[in-house]
Protein backbone atom coordinates (compact mmCIF):
# COMPACT_ATOMS: atom_id res chain seq x y z
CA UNK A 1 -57.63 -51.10 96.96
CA UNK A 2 -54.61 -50.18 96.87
CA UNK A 3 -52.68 -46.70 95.03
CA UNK A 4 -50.88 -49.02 92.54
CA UNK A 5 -53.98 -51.19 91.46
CA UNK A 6 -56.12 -48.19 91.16
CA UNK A 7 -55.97 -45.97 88.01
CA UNK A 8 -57.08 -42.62 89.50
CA UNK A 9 -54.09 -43.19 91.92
CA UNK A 10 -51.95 -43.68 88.88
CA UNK A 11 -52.97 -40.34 87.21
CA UNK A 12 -52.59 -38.36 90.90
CA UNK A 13 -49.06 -39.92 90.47
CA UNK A 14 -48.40 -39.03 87.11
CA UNK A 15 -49.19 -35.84 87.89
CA UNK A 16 -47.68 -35.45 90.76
CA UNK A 17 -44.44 -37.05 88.57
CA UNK A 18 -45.07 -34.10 85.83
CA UNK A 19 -45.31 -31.30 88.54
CA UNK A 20 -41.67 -32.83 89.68
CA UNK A 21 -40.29 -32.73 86.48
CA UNK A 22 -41.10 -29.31 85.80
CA UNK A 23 -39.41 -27.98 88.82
CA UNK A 24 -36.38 -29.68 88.43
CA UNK A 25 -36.47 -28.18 85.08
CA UNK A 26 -37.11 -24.55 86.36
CA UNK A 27 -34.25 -25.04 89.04
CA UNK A 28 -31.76 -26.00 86.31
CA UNK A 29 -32.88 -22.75 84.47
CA UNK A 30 -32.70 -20.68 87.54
CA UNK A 31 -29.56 -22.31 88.83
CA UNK A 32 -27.75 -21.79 85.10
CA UNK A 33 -26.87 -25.52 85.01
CA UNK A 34 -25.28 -26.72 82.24
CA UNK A 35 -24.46 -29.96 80.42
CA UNK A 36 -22.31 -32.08 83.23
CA UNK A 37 -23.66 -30.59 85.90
CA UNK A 38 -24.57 -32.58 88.73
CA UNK A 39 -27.89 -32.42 90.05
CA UNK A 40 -27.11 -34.62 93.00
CA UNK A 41 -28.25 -38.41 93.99
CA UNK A 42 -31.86 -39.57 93.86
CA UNK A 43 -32.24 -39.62 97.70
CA UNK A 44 -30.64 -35.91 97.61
CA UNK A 45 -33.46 -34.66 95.24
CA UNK A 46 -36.20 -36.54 96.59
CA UNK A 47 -35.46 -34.98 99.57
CA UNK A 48 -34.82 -31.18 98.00
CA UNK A 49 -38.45 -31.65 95.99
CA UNK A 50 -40.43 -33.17 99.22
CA UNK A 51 -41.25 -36.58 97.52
CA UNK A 52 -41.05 -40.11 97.32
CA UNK A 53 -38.04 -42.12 95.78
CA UNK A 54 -40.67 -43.39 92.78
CA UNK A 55 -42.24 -40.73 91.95
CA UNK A 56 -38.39 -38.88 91.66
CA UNK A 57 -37.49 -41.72 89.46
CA UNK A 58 -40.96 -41.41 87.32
CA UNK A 59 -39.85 -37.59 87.05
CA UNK A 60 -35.95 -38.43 86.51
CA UNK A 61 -37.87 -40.99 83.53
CA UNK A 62 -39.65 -38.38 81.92
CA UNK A 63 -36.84 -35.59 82.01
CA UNK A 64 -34.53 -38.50 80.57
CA UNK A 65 -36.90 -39.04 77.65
CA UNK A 66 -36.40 -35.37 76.48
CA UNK A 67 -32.92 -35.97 76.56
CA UNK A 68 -32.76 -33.03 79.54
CA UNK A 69 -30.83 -35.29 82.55
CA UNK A 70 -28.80 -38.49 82.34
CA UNK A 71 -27.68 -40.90 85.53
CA UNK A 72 -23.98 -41.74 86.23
CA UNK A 73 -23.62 -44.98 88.97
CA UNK A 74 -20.57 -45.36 91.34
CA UNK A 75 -18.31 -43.20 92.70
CA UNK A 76 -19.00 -39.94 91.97
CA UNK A 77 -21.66 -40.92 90.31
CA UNK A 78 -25.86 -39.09 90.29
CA UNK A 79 -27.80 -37.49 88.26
CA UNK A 80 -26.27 -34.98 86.00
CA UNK A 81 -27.48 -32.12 83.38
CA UNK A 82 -27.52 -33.89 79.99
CA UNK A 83 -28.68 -30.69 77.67
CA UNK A 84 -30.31 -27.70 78.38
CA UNK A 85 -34.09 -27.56 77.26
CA UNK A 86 -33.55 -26.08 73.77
CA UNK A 87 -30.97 -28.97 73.25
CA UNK A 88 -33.60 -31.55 74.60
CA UNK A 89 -35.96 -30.14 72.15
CA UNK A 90 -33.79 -30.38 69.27
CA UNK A 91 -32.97 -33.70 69.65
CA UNK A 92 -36.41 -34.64 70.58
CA UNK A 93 -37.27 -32.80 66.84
CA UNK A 94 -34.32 -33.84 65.15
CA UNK A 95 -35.22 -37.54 66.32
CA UNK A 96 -38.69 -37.65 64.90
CA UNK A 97 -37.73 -36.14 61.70
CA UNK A 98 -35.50 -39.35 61.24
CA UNK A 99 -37.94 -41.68 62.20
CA UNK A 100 -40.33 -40.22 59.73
CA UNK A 101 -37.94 -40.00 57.09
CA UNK A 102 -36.88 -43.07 57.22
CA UNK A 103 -40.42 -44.68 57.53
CA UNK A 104 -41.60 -42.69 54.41
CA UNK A 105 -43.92 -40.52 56.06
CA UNK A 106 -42.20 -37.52 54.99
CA UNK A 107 -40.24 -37.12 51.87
CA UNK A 108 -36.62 -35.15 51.33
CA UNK A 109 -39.03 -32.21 49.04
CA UNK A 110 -41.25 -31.99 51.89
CA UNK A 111 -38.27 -31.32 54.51
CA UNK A 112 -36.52 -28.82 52.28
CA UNK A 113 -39.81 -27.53 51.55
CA UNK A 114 -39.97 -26.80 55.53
CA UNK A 115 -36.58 -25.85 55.81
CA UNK A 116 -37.22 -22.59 53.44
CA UNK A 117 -40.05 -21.77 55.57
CA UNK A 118 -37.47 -21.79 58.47
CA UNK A 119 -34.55 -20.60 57.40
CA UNK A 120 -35.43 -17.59 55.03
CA UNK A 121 -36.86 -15.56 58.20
CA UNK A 122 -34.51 -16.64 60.54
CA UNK A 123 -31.82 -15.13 57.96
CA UNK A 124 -33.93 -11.51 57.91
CA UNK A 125 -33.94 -11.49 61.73
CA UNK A 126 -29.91 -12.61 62.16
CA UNK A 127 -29.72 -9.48 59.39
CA UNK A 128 -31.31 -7.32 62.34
CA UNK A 129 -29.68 -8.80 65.18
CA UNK A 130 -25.81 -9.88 63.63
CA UNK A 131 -22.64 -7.91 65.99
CA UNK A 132 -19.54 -7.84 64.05
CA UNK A 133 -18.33 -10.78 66.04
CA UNK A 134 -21.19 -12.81 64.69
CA UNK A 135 -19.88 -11.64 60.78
CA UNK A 136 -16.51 -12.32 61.75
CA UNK A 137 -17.52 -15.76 62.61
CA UNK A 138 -19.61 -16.31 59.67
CA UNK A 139 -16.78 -15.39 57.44
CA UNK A 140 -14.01 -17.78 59.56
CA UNK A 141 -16.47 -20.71 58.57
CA UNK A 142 -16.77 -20.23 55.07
CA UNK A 143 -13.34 -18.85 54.89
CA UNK A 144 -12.13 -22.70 56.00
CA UNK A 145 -10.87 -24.77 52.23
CA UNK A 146 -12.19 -28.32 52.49
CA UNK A 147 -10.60 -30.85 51.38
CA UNK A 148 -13.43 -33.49 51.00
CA UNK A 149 -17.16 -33.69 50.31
CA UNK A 150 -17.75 -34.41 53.55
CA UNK A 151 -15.99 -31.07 55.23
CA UNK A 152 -17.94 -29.52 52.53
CA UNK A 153 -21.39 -30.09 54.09
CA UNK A 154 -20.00 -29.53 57.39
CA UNK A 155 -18.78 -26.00 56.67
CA UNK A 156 -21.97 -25.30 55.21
CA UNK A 157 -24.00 -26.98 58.32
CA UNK A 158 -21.52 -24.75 60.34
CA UNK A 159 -23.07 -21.80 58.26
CA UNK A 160 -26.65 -22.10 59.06
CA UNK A 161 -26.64 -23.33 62.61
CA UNK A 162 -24.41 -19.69 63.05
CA UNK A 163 -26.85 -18.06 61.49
CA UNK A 164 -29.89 -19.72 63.31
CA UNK A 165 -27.48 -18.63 66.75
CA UNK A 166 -27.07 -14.81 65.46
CA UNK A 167 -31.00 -14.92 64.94
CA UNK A 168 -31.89 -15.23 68.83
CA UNK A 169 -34.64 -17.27 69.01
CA UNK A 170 -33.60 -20.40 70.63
CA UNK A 171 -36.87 -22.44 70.19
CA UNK A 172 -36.71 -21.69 66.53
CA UNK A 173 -33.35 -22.32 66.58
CA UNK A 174 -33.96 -25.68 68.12
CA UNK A 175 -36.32 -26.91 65.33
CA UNK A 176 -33.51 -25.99 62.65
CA UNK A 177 -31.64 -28.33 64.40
CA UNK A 178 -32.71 -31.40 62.53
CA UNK A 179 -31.96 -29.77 59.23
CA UNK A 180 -27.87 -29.90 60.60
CA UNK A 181 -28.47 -33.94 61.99
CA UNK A 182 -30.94 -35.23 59.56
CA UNK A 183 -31.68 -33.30 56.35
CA UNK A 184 -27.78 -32.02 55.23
CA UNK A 185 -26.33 -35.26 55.15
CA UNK A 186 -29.41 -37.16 53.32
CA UNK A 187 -29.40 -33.81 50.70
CA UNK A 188 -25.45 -34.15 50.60
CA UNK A 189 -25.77 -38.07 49.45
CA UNK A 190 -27.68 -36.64 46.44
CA UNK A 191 -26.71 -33.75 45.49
CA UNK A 192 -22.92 -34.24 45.22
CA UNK A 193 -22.75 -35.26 41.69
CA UNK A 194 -23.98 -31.95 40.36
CA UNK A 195 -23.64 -29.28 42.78
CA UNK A 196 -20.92 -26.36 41.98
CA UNK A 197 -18.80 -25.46 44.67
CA UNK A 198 -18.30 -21.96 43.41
CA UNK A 199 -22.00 -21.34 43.40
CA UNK A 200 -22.75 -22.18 46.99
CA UNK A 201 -19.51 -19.87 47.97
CA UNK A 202 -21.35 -17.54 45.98
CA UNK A 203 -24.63 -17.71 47.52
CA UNK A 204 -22.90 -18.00 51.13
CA UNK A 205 -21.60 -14.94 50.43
CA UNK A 206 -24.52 -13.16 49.26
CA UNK A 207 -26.50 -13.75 52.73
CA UNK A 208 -23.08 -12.90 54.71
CA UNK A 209 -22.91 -9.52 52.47
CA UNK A 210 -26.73 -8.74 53.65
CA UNK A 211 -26.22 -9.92 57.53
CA UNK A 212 -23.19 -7.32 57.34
CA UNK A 213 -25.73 -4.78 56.14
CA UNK A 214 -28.18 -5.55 58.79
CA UNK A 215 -30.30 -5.56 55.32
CA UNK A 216 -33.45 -8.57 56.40
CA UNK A 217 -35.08 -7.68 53.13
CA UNK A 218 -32.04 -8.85 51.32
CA UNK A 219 -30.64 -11.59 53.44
CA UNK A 220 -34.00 -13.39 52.85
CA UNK A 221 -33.62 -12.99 49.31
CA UNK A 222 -30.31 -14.85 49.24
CA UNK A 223 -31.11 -17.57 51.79
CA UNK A 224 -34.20 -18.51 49.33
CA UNK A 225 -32.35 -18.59 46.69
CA UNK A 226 -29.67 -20.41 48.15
CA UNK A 227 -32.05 -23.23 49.37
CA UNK A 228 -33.73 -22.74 46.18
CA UNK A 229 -30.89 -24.05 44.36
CA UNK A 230 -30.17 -27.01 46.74
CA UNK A 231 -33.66 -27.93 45.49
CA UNK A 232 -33.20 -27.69 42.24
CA UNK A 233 -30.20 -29.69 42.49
CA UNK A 234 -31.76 -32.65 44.17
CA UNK A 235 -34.04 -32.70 41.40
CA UNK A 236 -31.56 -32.37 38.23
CA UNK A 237 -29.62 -35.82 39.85
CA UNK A 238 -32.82 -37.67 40.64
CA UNK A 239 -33.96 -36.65 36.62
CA UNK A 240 -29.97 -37.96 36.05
CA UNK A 241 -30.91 -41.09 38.26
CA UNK A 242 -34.21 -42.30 36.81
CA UNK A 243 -33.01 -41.37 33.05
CA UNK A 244 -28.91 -42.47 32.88
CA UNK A 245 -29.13 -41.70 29.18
């Protein structure tokens, strides 16, 4: 019988697939690779990782699901760095979110709900971690004076992904990716009928002033309440919605 008809031979394959995958993911960490780098051509890396053409391409597939590698064809063309693992992970997350959002499995309360439990320690530990750089930055992106809804929400996106940066923790920082891609803008449809401006350039102040202090007790405290009030706010309009009178 042959390797392909015989399922243990699959598995030993697979596995053999997985092992590849993982050390072309520990040389792009070792190597500092970045997104566009090239990796080099299939035969190249089959060659570099002592295997087989299929089982590179099995391992190529699986490091292309997690968003990690993409292929380029003709001249010039191989296998280059797509994103770096935190980024595959984020989009991996940020991905599934959707899909569950938009299947009903989750619900916008339960997200924000999640995004509290996220986001209020991450703003303690960017308290204990923030340089002056990372304060001047925070202050150039709410400093910015929209002139739509839309550059709104992305000034405010800009805020927290900073903050989630200044924090250090890139896995963690990963999963707050989805709140950026999927959450803000499905929050931003609701909420923009009743949210104050002034208020959330209030509250982004408050957690700035506390990062400055390297204060985590207090930064906390004003990234709660700031996500606090987004909460509240999505439930005054959907009161607003269900009762127009």
């Amino acid at each position: 019988m042959s390797a392909d008809a015989d399922p243990r031979g699959r598995t030993e394959r697979r596995s053999i697939s997985e092992q590849v995958a993982d050390a072309i993911r520990a040389y792009m960490q070792s190597e500092g690779l970045r997104p566009g780098d090239r990796l080099g051509r299939e035969e190249d890396l089959a060659r570099q990782f002592g295997v087989s053409r299929p089982t590179l391409r099995e391992a190529l597939r699986l490091l292309a699901s997690s968003h990690l590698i993409r292929a380029s064809k003709g001249r010039g063309g191989g296998i280059f760095v797509a994103a770096t693992p935190e980024e595959g992970i984020a989009r991996n997350v940020s991905a599934s979110v959707a899909d569950m959002l938009s299947a009903d499995i989750v619900d916008i309360d339960e997200l924000i709900e999640s995004r509290r439990l996220l986001e209020v320690p991450i703003a303690g530990l960017a308290a204990q971690r923030a340089t002056d750089d990372d304060v001047a930055e925070l202050r150039r992106i709410v400093a910015q004076e929209p002139a739509t809804w839309d550059e709104v929400g992305a000034i405010d996106e800009a805020f927290h992904t900073h903050i989630a940066h200044i924090a250090g923790n890139r896995l963690v920082g990963a999963f707050v990716t989805w709140v950026a891609e999927v959450l803000q803008p499905s929050i931003r449809k609701i909420i923009e009928p009743a949210v104050v401006e002034e208020v959330m350039e209030q509250q982004h102040e408050d957690v700035i002033r506390a990062i400055e202090r390297g204060d985590p007790d207090a930064a906390e405290r004003a990234m709660r309440e700031h996500l606090v009030y987004v909460q509240d706010l999505v439930t005054v309009v959907r009161r607003m919605q269900s009762d127009p009178s």
